[in-house]
PDB file of N, CA and C in Angstrom:
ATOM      1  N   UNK A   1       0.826  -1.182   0.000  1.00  0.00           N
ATOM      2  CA  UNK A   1       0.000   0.000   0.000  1.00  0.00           C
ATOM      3  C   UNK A   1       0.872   1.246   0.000  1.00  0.00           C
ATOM      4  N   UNK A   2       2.116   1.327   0.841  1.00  0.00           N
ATOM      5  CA  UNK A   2       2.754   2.235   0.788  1.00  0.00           C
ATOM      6  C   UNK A   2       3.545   2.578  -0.159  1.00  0.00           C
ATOM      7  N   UNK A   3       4.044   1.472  -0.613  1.00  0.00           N
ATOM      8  CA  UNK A   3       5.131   1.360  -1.225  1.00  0.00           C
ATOM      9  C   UNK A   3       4.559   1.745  -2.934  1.00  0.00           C
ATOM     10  N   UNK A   4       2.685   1.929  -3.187  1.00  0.00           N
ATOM     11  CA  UNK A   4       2.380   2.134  -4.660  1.00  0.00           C
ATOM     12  C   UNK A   4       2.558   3.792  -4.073  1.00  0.00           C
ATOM     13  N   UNK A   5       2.217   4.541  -2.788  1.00  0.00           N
ATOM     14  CA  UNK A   5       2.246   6.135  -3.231  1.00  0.00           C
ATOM     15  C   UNK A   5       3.970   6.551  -2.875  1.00  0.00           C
ATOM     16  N   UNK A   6       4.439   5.986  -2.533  1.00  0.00           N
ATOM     17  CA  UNK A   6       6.337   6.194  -2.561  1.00  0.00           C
ATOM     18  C   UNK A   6       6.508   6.355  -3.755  1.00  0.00           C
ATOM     19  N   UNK A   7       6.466   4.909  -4.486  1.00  0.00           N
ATOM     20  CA  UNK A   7       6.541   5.170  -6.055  1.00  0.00           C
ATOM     21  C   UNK A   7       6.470   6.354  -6.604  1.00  0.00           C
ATOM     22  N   UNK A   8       5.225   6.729  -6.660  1.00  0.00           N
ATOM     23  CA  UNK A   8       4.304   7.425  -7.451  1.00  0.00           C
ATOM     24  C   UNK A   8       5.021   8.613  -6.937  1.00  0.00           C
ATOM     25  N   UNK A   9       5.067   8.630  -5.824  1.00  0.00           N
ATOM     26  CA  UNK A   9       5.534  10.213  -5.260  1.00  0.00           C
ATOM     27  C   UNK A   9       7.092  11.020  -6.166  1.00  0.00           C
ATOM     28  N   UNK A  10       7.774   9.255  -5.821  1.00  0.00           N
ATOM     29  CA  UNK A  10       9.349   9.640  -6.832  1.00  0.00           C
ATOM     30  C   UNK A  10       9.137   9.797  -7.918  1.00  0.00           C
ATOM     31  N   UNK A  11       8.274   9.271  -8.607  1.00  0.00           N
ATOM     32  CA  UNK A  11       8.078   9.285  -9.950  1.00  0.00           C
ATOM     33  C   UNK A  11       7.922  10.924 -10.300  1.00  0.00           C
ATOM     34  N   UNK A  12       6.739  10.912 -10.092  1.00  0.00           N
ATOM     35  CA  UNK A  12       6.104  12.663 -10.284  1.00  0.00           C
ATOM     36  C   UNK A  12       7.167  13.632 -10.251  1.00  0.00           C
ATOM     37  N   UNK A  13       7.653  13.778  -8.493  1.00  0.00           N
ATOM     38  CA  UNK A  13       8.828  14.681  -8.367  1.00  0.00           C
ATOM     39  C   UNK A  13      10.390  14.424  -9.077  1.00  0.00           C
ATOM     40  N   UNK A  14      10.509  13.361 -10.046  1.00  0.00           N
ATOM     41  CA  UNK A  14      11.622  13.238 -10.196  1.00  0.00           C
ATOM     42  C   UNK A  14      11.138  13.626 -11.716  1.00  0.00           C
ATOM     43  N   UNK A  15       9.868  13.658 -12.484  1.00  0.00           N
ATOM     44  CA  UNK A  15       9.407  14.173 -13.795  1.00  0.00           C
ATOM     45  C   UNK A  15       9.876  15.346 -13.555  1.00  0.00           C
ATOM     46  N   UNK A  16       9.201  16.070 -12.307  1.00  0.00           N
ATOM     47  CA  UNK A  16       9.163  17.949 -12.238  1.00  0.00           C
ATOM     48  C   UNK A  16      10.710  17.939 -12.822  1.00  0.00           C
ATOM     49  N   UNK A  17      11.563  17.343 -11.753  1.00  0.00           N
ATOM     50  CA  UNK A  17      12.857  17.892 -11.573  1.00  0.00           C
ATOM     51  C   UNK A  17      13.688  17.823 -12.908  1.00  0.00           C
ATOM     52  N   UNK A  18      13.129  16.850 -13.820  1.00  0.00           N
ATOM     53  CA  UNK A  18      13.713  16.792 -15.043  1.00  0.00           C
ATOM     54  C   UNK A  18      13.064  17.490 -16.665  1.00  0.00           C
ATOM     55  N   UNK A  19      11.983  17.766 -16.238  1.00  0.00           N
ATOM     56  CA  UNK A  19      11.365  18.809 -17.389  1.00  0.00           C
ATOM     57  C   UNK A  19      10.902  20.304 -16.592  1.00  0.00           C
ATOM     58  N   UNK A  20      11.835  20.546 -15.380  1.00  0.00           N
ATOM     59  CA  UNK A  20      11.473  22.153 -15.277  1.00  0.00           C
ATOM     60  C   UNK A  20      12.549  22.661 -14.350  1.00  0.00           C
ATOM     61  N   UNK A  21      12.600  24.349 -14.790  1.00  0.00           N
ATOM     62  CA  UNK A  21      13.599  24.628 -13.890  1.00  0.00           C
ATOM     63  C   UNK A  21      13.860  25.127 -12.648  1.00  0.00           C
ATOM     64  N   UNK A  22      13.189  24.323 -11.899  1.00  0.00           N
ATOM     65  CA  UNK A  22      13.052  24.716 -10.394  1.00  0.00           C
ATOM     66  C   UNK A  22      14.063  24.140 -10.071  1.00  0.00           C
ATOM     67  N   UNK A  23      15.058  24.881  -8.962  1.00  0.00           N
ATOM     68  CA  UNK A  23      15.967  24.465  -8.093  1.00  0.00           C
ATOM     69  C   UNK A  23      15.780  23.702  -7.177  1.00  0.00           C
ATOM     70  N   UNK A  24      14.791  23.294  -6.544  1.00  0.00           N
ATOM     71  CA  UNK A  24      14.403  22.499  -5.703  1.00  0.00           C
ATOM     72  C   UNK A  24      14.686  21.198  -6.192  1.00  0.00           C
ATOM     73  N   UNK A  25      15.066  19.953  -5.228  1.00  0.00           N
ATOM     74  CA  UNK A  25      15.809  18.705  -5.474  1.00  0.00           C
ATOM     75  C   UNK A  25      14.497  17.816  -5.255  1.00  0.00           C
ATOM     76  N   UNK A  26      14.227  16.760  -5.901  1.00  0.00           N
ATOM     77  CA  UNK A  26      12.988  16.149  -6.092  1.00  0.00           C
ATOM     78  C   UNK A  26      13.269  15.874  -4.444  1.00  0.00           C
ATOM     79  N   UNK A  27      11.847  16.013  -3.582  1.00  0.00           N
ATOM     80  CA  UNK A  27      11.500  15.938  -2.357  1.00  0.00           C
ATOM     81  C   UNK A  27       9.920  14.729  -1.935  1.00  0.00           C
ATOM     82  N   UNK A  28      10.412  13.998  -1.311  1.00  0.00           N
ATOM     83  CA  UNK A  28       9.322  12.785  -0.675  1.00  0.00           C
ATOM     84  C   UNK A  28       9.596  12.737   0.508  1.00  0.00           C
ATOM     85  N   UNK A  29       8.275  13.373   1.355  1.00  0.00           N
ATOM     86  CA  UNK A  29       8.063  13.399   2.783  1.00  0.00           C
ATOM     87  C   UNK A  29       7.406  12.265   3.327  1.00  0.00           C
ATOM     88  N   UNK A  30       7.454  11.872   4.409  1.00  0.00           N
ATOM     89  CA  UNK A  30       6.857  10.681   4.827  1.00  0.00           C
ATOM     90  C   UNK A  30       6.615  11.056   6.517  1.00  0.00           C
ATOM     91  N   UNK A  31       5.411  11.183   7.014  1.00  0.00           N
ATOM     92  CA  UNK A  31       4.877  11.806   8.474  1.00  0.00           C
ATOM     93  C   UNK A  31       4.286  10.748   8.972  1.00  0.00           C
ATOM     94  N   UNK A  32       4.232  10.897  10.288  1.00  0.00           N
ATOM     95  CA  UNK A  32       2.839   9.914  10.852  1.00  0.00           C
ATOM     96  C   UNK A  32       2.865  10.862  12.124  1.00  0.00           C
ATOM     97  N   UNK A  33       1.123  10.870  12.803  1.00  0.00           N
ATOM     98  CA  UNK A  33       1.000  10.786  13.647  1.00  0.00           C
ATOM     99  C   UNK A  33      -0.431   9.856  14.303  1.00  0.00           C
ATOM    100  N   UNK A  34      -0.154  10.292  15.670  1.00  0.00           N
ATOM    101  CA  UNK A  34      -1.131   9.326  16.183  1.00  0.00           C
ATOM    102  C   UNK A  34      -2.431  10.596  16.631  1.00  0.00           C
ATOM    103  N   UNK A  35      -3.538   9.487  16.509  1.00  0.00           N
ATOM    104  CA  UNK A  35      -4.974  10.705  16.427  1.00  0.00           C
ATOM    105  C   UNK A  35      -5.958   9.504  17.753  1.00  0.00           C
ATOM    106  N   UNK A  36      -5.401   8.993  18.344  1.00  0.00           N
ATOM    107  CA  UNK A  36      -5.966   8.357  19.801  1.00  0.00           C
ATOM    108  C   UNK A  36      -6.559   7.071  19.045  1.00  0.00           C
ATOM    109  N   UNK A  37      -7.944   7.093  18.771  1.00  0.00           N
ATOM    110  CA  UNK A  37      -8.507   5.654  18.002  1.00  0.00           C
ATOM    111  C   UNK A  37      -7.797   5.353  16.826  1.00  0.00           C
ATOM    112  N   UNK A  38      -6.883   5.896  16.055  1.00  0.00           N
ATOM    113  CA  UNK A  38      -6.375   6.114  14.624  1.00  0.00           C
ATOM    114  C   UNK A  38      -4.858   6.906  14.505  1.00  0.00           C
ATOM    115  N   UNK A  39      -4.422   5.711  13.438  1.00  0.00           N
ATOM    116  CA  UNK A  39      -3.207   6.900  12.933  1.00  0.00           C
ATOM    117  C   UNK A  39      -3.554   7.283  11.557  1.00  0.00           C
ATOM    118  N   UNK A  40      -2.202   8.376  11.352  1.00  0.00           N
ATOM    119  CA  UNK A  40      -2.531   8.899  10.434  1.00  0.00           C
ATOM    120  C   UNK A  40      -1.135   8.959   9.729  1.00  0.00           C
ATOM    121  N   UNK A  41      -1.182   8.769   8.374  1.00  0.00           N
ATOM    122  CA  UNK A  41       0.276   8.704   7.815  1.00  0.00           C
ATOM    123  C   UNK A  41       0.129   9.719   6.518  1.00  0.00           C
ATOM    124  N   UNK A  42       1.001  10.267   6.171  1.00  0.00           N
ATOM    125  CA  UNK A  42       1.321  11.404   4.783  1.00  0.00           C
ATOM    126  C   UNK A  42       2.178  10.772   4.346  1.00  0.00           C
ATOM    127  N   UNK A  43       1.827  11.148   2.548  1.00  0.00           N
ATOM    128  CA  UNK A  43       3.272  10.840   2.184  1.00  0.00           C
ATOM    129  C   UNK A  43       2.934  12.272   1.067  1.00  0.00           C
ATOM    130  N   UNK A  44       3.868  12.824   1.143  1.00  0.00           N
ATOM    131  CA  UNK A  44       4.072  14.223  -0.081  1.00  0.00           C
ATOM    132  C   UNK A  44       5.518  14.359  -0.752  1.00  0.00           C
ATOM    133  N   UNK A  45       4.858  14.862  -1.817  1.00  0.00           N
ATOM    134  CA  UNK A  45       5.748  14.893  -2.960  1.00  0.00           C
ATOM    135  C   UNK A  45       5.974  16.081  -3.384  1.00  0.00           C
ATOM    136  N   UNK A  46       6.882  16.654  -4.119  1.00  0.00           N
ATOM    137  CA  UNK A  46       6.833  18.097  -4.523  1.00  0.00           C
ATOM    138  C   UNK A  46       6.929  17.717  -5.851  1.00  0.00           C
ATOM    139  N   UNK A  47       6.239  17.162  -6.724  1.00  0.00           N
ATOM    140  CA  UNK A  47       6.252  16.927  -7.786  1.00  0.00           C
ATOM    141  C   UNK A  47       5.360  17.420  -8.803  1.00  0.00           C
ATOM    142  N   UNK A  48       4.790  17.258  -9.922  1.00  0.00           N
ATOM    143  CA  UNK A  48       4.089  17.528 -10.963  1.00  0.00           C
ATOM    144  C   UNK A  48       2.160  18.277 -10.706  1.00  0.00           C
ATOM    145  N   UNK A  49       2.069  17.418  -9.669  1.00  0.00           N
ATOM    146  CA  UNK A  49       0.865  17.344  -8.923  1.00  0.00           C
ATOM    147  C   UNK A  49      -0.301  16.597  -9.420  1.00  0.00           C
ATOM    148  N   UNK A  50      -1.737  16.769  -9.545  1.00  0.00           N
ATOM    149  CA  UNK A  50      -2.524  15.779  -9.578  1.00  0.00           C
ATOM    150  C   UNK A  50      -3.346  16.900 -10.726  1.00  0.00           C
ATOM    151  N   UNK A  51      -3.943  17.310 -11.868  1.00  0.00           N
ATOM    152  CA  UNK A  51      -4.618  17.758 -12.439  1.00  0.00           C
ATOM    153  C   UNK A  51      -6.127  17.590 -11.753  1.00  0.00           C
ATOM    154  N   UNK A  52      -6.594  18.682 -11.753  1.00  0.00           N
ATOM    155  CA  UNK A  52      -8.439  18.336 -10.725  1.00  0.00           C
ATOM    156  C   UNK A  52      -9.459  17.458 -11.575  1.00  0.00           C
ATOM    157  N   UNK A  53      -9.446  16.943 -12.978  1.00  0.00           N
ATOM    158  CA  UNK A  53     -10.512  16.085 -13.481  1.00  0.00           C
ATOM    159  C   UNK A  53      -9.504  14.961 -13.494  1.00  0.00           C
ATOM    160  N   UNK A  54      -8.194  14.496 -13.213  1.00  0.00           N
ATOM    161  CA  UNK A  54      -7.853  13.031 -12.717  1.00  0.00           C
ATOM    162  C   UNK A  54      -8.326  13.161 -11.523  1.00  0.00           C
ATOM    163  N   UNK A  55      -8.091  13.450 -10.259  1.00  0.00           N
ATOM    164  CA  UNK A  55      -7.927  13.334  -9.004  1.00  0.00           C
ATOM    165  C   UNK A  55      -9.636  12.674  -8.361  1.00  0.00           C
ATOM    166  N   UNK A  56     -10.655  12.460  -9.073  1.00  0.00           N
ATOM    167  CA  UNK A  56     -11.564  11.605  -8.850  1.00  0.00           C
ATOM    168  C   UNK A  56     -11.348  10.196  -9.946  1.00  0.00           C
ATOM    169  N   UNK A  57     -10.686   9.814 -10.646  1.00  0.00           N
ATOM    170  CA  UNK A  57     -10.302   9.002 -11.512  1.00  0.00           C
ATOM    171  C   UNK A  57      -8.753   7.914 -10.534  1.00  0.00           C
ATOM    172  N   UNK A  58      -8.138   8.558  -9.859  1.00  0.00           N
ATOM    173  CA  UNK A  58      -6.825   8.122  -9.637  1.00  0.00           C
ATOM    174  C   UNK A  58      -7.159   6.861  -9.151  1.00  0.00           C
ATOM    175  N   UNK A  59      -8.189   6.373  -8.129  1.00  0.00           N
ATOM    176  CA  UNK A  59      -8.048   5.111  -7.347  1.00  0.00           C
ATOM    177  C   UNK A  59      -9.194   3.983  -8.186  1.00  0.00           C
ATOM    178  N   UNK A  60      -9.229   4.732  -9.303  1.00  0.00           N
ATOM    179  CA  UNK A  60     -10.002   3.310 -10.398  1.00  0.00           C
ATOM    180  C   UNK A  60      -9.275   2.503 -10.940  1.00  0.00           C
ATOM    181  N   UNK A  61      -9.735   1.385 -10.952  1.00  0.00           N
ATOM    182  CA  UNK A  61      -8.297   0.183 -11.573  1.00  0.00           C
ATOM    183  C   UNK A  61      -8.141   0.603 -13.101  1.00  0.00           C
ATOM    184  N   UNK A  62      -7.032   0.787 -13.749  1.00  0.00           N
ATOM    185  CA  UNK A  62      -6.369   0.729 -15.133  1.00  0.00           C
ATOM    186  C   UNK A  62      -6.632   2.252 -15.299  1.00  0.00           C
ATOM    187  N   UNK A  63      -6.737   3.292 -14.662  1.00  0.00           N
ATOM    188  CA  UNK A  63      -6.018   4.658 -14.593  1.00  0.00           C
ATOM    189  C   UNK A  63      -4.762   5.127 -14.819  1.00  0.00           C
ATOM    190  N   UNK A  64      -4.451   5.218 -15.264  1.00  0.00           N
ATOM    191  CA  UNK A  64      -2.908   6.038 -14.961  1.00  0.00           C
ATOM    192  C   UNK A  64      -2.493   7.133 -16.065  1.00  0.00           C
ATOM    193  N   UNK A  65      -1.831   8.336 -15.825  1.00  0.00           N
ATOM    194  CA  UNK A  65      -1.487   9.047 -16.774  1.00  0.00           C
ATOM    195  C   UNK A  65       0.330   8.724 -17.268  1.00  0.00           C
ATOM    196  N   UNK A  66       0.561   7.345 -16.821  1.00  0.00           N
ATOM    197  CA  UNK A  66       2.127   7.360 -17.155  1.00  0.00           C
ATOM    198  C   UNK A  66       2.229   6.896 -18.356  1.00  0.00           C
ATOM    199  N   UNK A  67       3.097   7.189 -19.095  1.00  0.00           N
ATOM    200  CA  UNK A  67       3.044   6.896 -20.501  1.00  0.00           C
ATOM    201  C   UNK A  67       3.145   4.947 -20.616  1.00  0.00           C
ATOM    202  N   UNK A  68       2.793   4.422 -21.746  1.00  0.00           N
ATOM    203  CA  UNK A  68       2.641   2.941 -21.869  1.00  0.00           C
ATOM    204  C   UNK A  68       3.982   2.315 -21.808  1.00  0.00           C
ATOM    205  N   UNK A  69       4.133   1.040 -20.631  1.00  0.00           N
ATOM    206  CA  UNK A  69       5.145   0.676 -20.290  1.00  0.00           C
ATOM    207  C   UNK A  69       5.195   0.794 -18.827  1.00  0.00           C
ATOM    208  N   UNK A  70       5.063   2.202 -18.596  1.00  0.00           N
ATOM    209  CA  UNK A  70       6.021   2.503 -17.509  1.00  0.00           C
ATOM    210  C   UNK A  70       4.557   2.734 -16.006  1.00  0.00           C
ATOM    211  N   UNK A  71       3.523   2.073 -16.396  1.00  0.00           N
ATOM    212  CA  UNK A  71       2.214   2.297 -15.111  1.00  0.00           C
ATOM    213  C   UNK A  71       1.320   1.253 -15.990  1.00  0.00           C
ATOM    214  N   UNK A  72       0.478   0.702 -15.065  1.00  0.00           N
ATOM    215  CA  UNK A  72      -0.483  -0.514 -15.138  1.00  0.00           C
ATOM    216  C   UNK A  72      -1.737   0.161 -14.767  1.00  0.00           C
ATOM    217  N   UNK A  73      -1.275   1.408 -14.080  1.00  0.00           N
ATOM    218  CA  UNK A  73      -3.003   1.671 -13.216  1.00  0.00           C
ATOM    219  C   UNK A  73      -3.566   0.848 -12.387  1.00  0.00           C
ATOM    220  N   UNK A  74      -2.912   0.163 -11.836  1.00  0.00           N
ATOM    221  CA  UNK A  74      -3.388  -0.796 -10.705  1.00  0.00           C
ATOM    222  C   UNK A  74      -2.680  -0.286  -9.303  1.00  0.00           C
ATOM    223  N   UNK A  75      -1.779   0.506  -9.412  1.00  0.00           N
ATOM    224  CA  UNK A  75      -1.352   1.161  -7.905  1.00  0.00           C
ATOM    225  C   UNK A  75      -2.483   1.620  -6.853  1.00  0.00           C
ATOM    226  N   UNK A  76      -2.644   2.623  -7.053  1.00  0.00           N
ATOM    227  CA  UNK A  76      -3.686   3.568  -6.455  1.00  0.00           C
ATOM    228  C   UNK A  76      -4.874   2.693  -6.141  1.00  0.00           C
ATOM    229  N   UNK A  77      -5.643   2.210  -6.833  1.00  0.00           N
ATOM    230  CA  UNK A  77      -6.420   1.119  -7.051  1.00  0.00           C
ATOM    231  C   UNK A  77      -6.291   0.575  -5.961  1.00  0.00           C
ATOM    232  N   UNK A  78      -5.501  -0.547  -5.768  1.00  0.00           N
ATOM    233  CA  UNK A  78      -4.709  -1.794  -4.923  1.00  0.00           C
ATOM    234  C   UNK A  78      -5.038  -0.723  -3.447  1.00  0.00           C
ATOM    235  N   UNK A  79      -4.034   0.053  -3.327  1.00  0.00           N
ATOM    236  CA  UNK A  79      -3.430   0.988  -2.094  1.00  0.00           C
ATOM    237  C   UNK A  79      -5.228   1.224  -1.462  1.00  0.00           C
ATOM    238  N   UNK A  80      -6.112   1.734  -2.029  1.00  0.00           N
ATOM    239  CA  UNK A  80      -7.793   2.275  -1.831  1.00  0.00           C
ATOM    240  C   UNK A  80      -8.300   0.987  -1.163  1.00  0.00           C
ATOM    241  N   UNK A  81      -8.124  -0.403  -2.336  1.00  0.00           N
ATOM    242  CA  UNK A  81      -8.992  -1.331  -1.508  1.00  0.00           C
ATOM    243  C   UNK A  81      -8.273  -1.871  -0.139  1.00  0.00           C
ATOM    244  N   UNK A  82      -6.509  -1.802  -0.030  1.00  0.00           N
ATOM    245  CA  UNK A  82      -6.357  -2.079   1.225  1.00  0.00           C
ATOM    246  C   UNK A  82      -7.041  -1.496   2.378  1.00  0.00           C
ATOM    247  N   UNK A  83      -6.673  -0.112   2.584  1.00  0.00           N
ATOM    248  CA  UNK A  83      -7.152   1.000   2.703  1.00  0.00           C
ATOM    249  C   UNK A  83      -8.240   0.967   3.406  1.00  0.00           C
ATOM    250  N   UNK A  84      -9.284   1.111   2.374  1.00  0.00           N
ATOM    251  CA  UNK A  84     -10.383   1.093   3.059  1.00  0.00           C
ATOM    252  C   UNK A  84     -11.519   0.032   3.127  1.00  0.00           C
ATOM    253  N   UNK A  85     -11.588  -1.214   2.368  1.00  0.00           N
ATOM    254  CA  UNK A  85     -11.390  -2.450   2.179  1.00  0.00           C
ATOM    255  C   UNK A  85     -11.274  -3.364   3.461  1.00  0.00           C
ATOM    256  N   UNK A  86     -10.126  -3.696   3.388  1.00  0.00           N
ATOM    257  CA  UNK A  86      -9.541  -4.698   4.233  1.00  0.00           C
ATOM    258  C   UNK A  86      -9.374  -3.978   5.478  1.00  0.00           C
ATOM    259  N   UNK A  87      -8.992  -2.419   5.710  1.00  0.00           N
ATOM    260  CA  UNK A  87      -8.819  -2.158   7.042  1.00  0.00           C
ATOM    261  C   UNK A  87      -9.678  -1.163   7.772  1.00  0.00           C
ATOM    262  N   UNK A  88     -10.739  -0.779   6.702  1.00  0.00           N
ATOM    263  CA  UNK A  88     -11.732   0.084   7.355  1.00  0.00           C
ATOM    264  C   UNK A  88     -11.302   1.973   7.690  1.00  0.00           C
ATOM    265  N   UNK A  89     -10.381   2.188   6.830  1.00  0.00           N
ATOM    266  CA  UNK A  89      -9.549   3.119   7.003  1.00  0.00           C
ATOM    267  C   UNK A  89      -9.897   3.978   5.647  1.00  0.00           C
ATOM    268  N   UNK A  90      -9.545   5.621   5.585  1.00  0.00           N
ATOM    269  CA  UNK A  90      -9.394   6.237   4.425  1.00  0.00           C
ATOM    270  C   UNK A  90      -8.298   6.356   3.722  1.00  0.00           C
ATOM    271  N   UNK A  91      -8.580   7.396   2.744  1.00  0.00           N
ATOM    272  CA  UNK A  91      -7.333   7.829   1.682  1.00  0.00           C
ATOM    273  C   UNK A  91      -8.123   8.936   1.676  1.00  0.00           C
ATOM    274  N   UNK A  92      -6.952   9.959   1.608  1.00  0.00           N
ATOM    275  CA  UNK A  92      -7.343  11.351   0.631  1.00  0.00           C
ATOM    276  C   UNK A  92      -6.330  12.039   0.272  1.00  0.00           C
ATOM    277  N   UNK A  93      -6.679  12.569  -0.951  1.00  0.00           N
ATOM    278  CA  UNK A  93      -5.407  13.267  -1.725  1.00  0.00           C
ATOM    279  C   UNK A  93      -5.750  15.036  -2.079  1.00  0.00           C
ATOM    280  N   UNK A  94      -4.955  15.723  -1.735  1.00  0.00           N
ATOM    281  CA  UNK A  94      -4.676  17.257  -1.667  1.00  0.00           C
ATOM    282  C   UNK A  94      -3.414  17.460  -2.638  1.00  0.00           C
ATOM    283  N   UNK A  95      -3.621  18.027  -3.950  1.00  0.00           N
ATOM    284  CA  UNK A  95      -2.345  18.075  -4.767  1.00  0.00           C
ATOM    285  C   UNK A  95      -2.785  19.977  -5.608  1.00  0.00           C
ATOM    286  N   UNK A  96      -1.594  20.629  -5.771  1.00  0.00           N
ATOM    287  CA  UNK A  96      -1.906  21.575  -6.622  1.00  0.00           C
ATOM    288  C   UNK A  96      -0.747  21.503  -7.802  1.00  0.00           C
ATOM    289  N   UNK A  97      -1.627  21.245  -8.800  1.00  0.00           N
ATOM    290  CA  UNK A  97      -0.661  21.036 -10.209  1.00  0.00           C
ATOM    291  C   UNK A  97       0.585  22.088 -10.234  1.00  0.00           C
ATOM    292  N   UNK A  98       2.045  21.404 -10.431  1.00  0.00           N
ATOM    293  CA  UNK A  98       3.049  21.895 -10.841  1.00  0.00           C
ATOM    294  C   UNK A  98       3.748  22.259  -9.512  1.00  0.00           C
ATOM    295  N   UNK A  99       2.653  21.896  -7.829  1.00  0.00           N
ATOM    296  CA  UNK A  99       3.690  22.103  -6.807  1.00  0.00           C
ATOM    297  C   UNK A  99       3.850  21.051  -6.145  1.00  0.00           C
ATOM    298  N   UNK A 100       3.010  19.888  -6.067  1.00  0.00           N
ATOM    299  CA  UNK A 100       2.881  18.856  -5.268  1.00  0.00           C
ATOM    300  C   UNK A 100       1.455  17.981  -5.078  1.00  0.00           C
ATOM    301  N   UNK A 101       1.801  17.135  -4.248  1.00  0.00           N
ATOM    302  CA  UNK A 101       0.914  15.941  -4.430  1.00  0.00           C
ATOM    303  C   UNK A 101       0.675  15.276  -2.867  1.00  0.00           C
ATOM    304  N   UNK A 102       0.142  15.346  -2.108  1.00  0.00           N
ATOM    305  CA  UNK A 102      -0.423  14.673  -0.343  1.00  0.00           C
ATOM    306  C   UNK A 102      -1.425  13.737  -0.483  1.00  0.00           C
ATOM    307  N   UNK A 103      -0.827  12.474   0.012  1.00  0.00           N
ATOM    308  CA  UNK A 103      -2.086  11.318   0.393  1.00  0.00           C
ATOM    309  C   UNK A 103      -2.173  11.134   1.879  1.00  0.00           C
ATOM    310  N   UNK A 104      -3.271  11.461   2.413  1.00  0.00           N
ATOM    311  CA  UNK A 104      -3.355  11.075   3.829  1.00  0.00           C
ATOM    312  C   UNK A 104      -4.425   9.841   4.313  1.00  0.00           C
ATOM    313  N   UNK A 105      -3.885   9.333   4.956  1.00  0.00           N
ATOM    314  CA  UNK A 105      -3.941   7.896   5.026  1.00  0.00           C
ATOM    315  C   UNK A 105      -4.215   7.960   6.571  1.00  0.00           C
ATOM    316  N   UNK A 106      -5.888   7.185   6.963  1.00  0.00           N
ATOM    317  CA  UNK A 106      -5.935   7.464   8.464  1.00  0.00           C
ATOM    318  C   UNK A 106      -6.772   5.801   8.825  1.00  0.00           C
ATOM    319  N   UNK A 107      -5.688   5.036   9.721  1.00  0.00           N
ATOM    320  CA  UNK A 107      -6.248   3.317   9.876  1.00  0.00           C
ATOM    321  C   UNK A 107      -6.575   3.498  11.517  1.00  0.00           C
ATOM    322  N   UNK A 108      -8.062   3.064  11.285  1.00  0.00           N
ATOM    323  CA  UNK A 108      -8.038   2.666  12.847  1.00  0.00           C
ATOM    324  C   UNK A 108      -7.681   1.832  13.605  1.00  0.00           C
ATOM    325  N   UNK A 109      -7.031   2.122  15.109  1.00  0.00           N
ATOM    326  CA  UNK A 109      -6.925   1.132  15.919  1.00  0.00           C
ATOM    327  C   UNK A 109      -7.341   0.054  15.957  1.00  0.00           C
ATOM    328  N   UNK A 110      -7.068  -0.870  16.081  1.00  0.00           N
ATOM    329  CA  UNK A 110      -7.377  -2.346  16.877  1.00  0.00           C
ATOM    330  C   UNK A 110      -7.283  -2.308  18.114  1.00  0.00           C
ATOM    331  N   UNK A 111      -8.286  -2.601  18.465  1.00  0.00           N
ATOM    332  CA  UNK A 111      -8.121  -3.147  20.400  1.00  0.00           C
ATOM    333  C   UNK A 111      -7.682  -5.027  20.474  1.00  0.00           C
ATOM    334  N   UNK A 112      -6.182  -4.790  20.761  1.00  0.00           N
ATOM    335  CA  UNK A 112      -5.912  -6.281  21.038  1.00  0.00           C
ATOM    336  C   UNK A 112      -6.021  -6.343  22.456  1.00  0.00           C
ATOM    337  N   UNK A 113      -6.749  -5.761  22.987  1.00  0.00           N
ATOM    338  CA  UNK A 113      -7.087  -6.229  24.867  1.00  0.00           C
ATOM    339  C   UNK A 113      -7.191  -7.520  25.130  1.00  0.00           C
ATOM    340  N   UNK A 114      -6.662  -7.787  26.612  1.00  0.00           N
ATOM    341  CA  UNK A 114      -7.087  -8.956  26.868  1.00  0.00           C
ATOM    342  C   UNK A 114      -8.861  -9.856  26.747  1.00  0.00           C
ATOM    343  N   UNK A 115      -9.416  -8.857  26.754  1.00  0.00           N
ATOM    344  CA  UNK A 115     -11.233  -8.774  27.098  1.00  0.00           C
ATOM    345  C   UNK A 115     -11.234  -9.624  25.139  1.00  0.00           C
ATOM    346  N   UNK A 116     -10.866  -8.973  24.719  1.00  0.00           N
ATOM    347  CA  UNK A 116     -10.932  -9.641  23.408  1.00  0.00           C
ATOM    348  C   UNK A 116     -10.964 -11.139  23.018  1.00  0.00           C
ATOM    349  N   UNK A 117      -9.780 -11.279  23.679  1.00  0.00           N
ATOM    350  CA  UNK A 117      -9.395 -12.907  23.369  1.00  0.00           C
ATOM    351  C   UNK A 117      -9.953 -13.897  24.787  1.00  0.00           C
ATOM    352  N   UNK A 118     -10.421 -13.236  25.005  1.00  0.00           N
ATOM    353  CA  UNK A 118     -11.968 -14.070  25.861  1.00  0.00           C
ATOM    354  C   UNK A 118     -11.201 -14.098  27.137  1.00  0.00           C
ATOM    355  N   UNK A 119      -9.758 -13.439  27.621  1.00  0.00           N
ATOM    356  CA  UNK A 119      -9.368 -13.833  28.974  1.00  0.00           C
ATOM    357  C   UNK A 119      -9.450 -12.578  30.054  1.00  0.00           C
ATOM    358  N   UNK A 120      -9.610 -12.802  30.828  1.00  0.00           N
ATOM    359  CA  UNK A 120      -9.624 -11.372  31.783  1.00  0.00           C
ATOM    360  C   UNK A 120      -8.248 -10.764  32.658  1.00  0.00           C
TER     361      UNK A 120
END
């Protein structure tokens, strides 16, 4: 799950850094904090950013704007149904074209208490 918006993150910011002339060195942030029932994880990019008529398109399977070869469109996809799927958790993405790209990622707790596993 993480490892499709890492990708994606280098990818983007390492496009900017090679078709424009910003001084800035391709940049991938990676945060977490804790929110009591839930964490919460970022990953940001200073890259290309997200155009606003993809950015409801990104987490559909066989999406992708990478040229043929080099994306399947199954990243984003995959990362959504873990996500929120299998762990009951969100995704959301905050990007402004040509400065960057934020997925925030918030999984709730598990209570592994003892009360759980039937012992006191």
């Amino acid at each position: 799950m993480l490892l499709n918006l890492l990708a994606n993150g280098i990818y983007a910011a390492t496009k900017k850094a090679h078709t424009n002339t910003s001084q800035l060195p391709p940049t991938l942030e990676l945060t977490t904090r804790e929110l009591g029932n839930a964490v919460e994880i970022r990953v940001r990019d200073n890259g290309i950013g997200i155009p606003p008529e993809n950015r409801e398109r990104i987490f559909q399977p066989f999406f992708t704007t990478k040229p043929t070869g080099e994306g399947t469109g199954l990243g984003l996809s995959i990362s959504y149904d873990i996500i929120a799927k299998e762990h009951h958790g969100t995704i959301e993405v905050d990007s402004h074209v040509g400065e960057y790209s934020e997925f925030t990622i918030r999984l709730p707790r598990l209570d592994h208490g003892a009360n759980k596993r039937g012992t006191t």
